[in-house]
C-alpha atoms as a PDB file:
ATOM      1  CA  UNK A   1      70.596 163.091 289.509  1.00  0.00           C
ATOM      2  CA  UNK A   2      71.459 159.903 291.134  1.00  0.00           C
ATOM      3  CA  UNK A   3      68.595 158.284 292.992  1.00  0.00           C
ATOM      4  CA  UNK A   4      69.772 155.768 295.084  1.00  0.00           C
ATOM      5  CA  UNK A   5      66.213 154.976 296.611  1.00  0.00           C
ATOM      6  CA  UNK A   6      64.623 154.394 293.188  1.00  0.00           C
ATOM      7  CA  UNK A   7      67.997 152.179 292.394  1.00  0.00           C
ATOM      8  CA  UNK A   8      66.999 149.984 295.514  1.00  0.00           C
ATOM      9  CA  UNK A   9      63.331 150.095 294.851  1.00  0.00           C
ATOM     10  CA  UNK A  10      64.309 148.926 290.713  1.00  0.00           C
ATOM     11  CA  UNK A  11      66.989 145.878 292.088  1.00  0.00           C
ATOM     12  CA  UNK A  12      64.190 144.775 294.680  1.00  0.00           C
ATOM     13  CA  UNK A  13      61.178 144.565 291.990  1.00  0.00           C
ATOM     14  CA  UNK A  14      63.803 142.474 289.179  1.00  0.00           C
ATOM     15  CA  UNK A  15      64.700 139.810 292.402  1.00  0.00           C
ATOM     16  CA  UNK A  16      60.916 139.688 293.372  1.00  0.00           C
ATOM     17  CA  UNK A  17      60.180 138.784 289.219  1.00  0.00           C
ATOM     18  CA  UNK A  18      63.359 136.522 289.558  1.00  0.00           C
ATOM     19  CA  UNK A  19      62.505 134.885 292.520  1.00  0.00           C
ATOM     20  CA  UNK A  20      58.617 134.697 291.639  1.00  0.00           C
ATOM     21  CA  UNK A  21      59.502 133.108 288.090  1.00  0.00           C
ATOM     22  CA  UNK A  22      61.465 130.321 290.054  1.00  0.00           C
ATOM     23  CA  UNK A  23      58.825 130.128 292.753  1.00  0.00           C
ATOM     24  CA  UNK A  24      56.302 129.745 289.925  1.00  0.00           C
ATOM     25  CA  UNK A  25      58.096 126.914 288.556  1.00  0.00           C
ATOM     26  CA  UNK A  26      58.441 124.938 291.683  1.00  0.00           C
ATOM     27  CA  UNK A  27      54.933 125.295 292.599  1.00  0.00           C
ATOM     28  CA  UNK A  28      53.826 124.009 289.153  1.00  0.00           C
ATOM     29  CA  UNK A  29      55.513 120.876 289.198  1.00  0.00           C
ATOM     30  CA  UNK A  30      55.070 120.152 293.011  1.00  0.00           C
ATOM     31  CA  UNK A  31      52.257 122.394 294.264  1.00  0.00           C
ATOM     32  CA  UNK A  32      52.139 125.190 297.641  1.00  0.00           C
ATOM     33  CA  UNK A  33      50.147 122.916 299.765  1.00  0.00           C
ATOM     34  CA  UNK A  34      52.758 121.254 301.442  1.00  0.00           C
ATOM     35  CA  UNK A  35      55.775 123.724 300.299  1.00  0.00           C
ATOM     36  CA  UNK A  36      57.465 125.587 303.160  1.00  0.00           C
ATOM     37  CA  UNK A  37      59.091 128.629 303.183  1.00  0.00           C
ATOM     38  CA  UNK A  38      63.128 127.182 303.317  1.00  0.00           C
ATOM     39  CA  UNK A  39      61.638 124.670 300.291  1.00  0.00           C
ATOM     40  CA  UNK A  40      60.697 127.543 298.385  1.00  0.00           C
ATOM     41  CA  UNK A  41      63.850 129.819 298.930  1.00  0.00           C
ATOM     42  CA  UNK A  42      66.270 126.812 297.461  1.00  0.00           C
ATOM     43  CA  UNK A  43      64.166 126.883 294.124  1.00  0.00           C
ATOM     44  CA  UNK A  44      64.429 130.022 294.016  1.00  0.00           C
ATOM     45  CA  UNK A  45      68.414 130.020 295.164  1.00  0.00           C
ATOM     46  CA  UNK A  46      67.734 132.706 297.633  1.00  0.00           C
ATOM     47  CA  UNK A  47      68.349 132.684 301.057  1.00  0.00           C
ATOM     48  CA  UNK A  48      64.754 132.309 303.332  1.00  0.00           C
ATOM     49  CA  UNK A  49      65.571 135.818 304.942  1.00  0.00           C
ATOM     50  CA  UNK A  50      65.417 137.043 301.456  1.00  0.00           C
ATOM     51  CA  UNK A  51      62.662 135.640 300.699  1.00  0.00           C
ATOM     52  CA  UNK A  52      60.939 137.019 303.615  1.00  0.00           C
ATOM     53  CA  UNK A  53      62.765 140.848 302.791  1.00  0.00           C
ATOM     54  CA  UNK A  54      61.035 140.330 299.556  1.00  0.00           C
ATOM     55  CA  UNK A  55      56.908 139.187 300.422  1.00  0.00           C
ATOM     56  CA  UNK A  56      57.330 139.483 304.558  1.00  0.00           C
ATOM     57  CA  UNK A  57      55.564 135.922 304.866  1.00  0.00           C
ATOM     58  CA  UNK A  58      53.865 132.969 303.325  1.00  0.00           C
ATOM     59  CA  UNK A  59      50.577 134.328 302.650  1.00  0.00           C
ATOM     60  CA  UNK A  60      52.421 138.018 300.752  1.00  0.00           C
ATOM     61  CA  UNK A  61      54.155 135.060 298.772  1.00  0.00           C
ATOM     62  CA  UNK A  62      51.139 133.605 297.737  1.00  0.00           C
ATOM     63  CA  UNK A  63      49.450 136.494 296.789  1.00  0.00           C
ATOM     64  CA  UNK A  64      52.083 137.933 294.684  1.00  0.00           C
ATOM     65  CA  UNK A  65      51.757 134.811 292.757  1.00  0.00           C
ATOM     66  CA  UNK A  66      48.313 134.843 292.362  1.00  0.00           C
ATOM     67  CA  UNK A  67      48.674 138.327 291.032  1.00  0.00           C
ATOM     68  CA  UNK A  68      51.613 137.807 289.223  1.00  0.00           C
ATOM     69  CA  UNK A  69      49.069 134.736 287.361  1.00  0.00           C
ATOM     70  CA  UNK A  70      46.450 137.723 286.795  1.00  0.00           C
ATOM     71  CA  UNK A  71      48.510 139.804 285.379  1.00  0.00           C
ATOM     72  CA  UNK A  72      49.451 137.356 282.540  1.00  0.00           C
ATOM     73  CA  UNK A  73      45.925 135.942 281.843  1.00  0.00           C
ATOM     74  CA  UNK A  74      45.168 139.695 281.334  1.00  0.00           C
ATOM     75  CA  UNK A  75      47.905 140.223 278.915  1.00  0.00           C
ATOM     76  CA  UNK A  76      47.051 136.873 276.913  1.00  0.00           C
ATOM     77  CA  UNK A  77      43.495 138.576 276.803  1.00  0.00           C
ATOM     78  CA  UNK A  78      44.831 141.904 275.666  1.00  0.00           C
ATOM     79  CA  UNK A  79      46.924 140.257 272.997  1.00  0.00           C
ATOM     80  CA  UNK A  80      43.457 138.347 272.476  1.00  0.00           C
ATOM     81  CA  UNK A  81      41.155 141.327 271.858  1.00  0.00           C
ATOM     82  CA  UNK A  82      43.841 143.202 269.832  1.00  0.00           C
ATOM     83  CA  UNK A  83      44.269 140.049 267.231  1.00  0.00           C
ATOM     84  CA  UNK A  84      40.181 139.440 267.102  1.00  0.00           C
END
């Protein structure tokens, strides 16, 4: 059965990983301090509206790339443990 919902839900979660990626990238090389919201959405080549669709506001930004951080140092760890 088609699920048009979970569809949305799927396309929403690979543009927040797109966007994120880029995001991640731009903050690397030129930190979050000073970068605003507009600054962000052109390294990421998405509009600012989309950008707030996607983490509602500056701080839901920041904390989905401090997660997004965790969740890779706990991967290298896994890989880690499972080679040790």
């Amino acid at each position: 059965a088609l699920d048009p919902a979970g569809a949305t839900t799927r396309v929403r979660a690979r543009n927040g990983r797109r966007v994120l990626a880029a995001v991640r990238e731009h903050v690397a090389v030129d930190g979050i301090d000073d970068a605003s919201m507009r600054e962000l959405a052109v390294a990421a080549d998405v509009s600012v509206r989309t950008l707030y669709n996607l983490f509602d506001d500056r701080t839901g930004l920041v904390r989905a790339l401090v997660l997004d951080f965790i969740a890779d140092i706990n991967l290298a760890v896994g890989d880690l443990e499972a080679t040790t």
